[in-house]
N, C-alpha and C. Protein backbone atom coordinates (compact mmCIF):
# COMPACT_ATOMS: atom_id res chain seq x y z
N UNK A 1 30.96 -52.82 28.28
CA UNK A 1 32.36 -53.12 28.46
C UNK A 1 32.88 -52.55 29.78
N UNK A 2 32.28 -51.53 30.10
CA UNK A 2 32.93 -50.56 31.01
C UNK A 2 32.47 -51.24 32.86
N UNK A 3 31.35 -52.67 32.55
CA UNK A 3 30.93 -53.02 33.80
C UNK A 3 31.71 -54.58 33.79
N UNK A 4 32.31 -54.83 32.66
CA UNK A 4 33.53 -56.14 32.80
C UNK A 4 34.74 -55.51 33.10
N UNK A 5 35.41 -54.23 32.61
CA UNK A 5 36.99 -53.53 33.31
C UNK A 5 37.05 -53.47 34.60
N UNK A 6 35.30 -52.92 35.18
CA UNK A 6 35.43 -53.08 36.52
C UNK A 6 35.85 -53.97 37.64
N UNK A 7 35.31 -55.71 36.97
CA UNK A 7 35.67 -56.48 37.70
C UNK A 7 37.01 -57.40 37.70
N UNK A 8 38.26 -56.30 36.18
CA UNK A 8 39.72 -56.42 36.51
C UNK A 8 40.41 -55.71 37.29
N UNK A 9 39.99 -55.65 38.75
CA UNK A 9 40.67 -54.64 39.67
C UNK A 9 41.94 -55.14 39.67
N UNK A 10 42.48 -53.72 39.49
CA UNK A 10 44.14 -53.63 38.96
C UNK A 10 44.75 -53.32 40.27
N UNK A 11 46.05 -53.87 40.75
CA UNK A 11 46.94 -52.95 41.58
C UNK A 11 47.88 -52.32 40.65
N UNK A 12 48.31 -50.94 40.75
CA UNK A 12 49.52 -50.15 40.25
C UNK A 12 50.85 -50.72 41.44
N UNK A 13 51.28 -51.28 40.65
CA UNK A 13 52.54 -50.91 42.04
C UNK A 13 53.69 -50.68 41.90
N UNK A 14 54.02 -49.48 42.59
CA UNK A 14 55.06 -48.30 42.33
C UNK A 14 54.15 -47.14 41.79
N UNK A 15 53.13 -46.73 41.81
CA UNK A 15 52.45 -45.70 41.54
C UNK A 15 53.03 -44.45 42.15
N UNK A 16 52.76 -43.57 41.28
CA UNK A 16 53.46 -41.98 41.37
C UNK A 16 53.12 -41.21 40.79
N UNK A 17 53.02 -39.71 41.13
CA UNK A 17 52.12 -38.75 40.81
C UNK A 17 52.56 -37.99 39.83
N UNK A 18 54.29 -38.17 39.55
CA UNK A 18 54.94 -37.75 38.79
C UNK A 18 54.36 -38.57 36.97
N UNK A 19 53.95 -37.10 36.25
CA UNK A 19 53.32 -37.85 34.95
C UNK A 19 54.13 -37.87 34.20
N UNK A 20 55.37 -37.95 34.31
CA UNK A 20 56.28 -38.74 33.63
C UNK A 20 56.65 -40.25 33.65
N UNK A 21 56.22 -40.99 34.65
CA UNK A 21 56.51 -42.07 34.60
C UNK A 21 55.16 -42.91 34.05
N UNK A 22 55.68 -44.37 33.87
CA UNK A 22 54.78 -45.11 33.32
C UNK A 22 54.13 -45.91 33.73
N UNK A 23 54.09 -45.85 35.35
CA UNK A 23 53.10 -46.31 36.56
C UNK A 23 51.85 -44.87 36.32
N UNK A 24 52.03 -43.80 36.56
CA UNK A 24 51.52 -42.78 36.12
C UNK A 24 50.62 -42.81 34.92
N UNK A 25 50.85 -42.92 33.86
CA UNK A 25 50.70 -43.48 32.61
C UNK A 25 49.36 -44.34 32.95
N UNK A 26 50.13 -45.15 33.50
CA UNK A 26 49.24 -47.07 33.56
C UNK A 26 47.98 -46.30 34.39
N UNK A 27 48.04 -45.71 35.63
CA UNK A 27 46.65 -45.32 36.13
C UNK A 27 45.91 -44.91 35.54
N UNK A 28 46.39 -43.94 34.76
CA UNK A 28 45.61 -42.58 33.70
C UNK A 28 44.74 -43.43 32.69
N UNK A 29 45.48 -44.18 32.39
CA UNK A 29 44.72 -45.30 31.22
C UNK A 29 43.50 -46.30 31.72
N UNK A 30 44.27 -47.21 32.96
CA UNK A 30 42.89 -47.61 33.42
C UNK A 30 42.09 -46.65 33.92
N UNK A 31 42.21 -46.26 34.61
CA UNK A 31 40.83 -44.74 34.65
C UNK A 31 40.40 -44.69 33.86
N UNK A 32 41.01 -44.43 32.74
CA UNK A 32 40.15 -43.53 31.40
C UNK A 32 39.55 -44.85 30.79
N UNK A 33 39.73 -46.24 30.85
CA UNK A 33 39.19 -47.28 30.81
C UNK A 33 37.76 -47.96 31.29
N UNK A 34 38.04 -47.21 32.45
CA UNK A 34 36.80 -47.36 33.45
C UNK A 34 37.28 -48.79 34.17
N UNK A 35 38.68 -49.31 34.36
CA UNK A 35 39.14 -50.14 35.01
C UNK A 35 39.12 -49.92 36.35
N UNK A 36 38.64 -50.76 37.47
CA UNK A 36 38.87 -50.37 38.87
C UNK A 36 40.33 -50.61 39.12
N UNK A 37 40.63 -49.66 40.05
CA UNK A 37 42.11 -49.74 39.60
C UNK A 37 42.59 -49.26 41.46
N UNK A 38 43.54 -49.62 42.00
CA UNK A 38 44.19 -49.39 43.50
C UNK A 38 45.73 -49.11 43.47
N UNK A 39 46.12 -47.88 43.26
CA UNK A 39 47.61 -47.06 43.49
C UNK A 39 48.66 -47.31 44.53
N UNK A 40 49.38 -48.60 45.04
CA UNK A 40 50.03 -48.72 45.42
C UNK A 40 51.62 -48.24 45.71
N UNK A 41 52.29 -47.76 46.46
CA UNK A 41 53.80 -47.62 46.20
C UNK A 41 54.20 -46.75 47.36
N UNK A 42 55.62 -46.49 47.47
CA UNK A 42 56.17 -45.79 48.69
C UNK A 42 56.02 -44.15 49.25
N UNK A 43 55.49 -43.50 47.97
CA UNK A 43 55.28 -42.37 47.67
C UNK A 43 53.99 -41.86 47.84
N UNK A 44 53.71 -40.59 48.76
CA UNK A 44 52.45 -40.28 49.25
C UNK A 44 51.82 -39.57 47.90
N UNK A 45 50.56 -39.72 47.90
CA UNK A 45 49.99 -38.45 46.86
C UNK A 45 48.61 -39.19 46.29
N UNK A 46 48.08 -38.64 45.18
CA UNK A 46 46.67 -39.15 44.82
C UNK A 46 47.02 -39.23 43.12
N UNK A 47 45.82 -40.21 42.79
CA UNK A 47 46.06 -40.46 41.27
C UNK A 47 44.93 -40.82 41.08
N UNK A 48 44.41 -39.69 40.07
CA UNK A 48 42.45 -39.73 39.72
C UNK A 48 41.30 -39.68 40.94
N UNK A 49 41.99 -39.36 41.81
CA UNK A 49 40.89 -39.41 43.25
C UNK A 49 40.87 -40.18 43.96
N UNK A 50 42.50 -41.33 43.88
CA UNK A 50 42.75 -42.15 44.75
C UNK A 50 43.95 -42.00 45.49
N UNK A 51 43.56 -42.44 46.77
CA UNK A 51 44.83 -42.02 47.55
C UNK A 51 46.15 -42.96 47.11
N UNK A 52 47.44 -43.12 46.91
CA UNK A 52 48.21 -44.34 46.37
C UNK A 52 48.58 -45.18 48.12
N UNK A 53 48.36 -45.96 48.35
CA UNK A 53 48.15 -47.10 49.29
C UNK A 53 49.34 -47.10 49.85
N UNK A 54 49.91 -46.94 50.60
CA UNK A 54 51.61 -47.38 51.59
C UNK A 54 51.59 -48.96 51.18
N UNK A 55 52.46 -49.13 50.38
CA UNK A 55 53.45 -50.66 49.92
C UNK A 55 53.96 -51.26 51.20
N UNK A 56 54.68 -50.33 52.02
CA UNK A 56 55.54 -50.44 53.06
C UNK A 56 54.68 -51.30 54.37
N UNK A 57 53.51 -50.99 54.05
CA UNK A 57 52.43 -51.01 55.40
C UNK A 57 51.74 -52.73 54.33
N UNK A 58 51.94 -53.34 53.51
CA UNK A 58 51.60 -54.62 53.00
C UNK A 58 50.01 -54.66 53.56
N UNK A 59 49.33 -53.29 53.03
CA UNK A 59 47.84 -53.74 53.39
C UNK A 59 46.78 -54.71 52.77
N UNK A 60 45.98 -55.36 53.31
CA UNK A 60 45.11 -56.95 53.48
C UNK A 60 44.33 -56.40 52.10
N UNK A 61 44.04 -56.37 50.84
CA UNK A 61 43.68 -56.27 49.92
C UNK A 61 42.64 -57.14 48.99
N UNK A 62 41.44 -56.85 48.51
CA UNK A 62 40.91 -58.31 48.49
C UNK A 62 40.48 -57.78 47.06
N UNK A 63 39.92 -59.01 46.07
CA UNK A 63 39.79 -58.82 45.09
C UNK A 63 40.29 -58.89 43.93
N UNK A 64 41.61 -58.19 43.90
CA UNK A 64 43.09 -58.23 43.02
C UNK A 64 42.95 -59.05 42.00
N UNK A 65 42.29 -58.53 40.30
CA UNK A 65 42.69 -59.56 39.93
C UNK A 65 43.69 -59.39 38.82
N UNK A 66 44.17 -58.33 38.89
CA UNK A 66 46.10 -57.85 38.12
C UNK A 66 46.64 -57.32 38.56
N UNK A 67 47.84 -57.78 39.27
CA UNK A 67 49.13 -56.79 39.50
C UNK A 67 49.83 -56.28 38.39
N UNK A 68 49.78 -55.18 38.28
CA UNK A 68 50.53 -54.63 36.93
C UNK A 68 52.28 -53.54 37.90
N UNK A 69 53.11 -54.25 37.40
CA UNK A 69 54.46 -54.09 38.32
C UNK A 69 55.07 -52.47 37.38
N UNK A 70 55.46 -51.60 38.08
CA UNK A 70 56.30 -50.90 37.84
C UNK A 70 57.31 -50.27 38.87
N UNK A 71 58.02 -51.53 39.62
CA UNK A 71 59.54 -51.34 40.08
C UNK A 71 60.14 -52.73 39.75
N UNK A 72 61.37 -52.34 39.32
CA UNK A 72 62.70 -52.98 39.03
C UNK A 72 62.74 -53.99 39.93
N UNK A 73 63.75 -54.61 39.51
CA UNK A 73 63.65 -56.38 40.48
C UNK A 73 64.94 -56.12 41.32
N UNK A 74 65.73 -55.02 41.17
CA UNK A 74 66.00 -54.67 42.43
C UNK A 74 65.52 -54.11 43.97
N UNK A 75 64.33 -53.55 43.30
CA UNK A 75 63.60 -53.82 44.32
C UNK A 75 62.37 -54.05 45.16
N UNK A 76 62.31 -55.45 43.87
CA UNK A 76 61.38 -56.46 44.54
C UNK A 76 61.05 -57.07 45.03
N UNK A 77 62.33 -57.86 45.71
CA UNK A 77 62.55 -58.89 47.05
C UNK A 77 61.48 -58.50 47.97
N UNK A 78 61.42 -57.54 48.86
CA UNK A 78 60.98 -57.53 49.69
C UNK A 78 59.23 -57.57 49.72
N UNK A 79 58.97 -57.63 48.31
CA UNK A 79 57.12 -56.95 47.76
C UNK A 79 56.65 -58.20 47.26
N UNK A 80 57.93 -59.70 47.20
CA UNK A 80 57.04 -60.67 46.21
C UNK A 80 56.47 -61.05 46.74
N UNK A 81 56.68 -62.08 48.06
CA UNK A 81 55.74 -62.66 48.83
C UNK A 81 54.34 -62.08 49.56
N UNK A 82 54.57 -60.82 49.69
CA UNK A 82 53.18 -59.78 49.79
C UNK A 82 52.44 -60.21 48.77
N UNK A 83 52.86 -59.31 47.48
CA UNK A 83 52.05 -59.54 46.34
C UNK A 83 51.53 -60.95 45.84
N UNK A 84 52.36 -61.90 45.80
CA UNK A 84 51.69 -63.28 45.49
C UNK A 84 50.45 -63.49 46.60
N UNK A 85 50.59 -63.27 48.18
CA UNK A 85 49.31 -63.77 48.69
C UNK A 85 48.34 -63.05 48.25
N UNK A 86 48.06 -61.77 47.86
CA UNK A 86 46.88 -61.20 47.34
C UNK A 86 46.19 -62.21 46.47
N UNK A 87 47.18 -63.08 45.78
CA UNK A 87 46.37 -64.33 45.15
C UNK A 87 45.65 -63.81 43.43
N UNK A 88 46.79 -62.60 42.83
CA UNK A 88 45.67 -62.11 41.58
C UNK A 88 45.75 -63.12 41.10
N UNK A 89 44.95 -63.08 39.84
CA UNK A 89 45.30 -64.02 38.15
C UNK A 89 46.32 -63.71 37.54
N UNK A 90 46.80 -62.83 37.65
CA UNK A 90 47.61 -62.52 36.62
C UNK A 90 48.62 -61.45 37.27
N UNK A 91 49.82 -61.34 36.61
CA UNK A 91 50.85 -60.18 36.95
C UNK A 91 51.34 -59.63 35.32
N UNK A 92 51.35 -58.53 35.58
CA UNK A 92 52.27 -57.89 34.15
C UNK A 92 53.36 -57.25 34.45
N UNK A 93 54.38 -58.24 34.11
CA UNK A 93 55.73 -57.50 34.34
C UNK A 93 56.07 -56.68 32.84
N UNK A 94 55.97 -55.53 33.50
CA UNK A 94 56.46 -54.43 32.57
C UNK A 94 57.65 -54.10 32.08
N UNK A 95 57.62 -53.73 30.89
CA UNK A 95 59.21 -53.39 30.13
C UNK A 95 60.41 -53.14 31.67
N UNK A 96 61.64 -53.79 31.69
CA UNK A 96 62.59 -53.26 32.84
C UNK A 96 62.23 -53.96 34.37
N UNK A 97 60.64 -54.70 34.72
CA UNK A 97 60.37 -55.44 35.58
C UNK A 97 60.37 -56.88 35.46
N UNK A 98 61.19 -57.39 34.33
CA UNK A 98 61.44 -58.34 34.43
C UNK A 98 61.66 -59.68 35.53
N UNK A 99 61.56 -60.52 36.30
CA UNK A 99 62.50 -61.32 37.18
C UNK A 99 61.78 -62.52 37.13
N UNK A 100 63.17 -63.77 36.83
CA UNK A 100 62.90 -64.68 36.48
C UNK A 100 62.35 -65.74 37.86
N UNK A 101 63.38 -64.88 39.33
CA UNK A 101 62.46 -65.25 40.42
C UNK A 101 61.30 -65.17 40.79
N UNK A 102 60.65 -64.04 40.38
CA UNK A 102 59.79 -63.89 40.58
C UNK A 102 58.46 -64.61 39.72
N UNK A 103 58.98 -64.73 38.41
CA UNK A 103 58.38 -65.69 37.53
C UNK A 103 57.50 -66.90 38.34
N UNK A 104 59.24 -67.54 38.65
CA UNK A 104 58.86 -68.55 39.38
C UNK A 104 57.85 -69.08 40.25
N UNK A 105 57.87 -67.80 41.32
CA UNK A 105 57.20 -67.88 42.44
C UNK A 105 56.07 -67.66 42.19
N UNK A 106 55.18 -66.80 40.64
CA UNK A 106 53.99 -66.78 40.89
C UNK A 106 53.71 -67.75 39.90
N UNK A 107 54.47 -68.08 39.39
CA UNK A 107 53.84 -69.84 38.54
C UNK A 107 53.31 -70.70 39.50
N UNK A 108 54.22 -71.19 40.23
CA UNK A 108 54.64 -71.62 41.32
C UNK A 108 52.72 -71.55 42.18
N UNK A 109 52.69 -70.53 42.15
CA UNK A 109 51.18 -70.08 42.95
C UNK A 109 50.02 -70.30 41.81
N UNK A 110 49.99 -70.60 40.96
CA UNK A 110 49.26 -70.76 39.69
C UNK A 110 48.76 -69.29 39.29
N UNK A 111 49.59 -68.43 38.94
CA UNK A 111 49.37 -66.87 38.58
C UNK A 111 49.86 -66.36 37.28
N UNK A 112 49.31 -66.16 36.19
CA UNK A 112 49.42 -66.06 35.22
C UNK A 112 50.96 -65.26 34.96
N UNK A 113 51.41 -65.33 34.49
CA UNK A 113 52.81 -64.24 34.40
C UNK A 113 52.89 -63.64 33.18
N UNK A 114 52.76 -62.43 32.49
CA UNK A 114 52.68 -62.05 31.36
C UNK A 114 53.86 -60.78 31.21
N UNK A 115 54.97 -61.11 30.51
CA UNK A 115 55.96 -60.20 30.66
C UNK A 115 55.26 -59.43 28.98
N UNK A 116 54.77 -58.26 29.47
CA UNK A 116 54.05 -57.46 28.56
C UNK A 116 53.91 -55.73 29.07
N UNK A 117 53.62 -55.00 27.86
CA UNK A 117 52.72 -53.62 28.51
C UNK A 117 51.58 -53.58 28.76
N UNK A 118 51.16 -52.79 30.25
CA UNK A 118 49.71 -52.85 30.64
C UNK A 118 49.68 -51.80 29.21
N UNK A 119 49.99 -50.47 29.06
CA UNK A 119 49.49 -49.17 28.18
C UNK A 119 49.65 -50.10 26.66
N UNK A 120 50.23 -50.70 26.32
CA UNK A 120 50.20 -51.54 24.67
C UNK A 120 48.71 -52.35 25.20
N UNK A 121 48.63 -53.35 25.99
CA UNK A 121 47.57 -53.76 26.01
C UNK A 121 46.18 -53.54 26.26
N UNK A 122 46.16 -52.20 26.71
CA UNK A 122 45.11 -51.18 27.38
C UNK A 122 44.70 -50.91 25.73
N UNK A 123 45.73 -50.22 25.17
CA UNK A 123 45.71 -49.22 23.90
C UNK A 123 44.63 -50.55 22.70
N UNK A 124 45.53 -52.01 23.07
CA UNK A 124 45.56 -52.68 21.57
C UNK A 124 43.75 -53.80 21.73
N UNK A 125 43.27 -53.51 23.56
CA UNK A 125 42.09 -54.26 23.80
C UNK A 125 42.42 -55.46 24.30
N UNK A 126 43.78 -55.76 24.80
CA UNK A 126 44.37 -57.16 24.88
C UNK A 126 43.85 -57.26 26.32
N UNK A 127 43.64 -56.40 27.17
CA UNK A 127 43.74 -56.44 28.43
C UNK A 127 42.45 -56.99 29.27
C-alpha cells in the first residue's frame, strides 16, 4: 500500500508549522501514511523534513496528483490559475475552502473537485 500513496503526490497548500492548524494536521497524516507529500504556503519553516515551498515564488512542480487546499477563498484569487496548471487529478477543498469559482475553473480543466476532508479521508481509507 505504502508504494501506491507514494504515487498520490500531494501538495499541502497553506502549510504551517504551527500544530494547531489543519494544513499541519494534513502533513502529519500523509507522512504517517507514507504519502509523498510537498508543503506549500507563505510561511517559512519545515514539516517532517520538508522544507514548505514559497507559494509566492509559483514554483514549476511536476507530478501533482492532489491539491489538498487549506486557505480560504479569500485568498485564493491569486493561487487558482497557478494551481490548476500543475494539472493534478484532483483538488480537496477542505471544510471553510470552499469556492464555487474555483469549482468552476478546475472542472473547467477536467480536475476532479472533491469538497471533502483530506484527515476524514486519510483516517476512513477513502483517499
Amino acid at each position: 500500500m505504502e508504494a501506491e500513496n507514494r504515487q498520490l503526490k500531494t501538495l499541502v497548500v497553506g502549510a504551517t508549522e504551527n500544530p494547531s492548524r489543519y494544513a499541519y494536521l494534513a502533513a502529519k497524516m500523509l507522512h504517517e501514511h507514507g504519502v509523498e507529500f510537498v508543503p506549500i504556503g507563505i510561511k517559512k519553516g519545515q514539516l517532517f523534513g520538508k522544507e514548505i515551498v514559497d507559494l509566492s515564488e509559483k514554483p514549476k512542480l511536476e507530478g501533482v496528483h492532489t491539491i489538498t487546499l487549506y486557505i480560504g477563498p479569500a485568498h485564493q484569487a491569486e493561487w487558482i490559475e497557478y494551481l490548476i496548471s500543475l494539472k493534478p487529478q484532483r483538488i480537496i477543498f477542505n471544510p471553510g475552502t470552499e469556492n464555487p469559482e474555483f469549482f468552476k475553473k478546475a472542472k473547467a480543466a477536467n480536475i476532479e473537485v472533491l469538497p471533502a476532508c483530506t484527515l476524514v479521508m486519510l483516517s476512513t481509507c477513502q483517499y
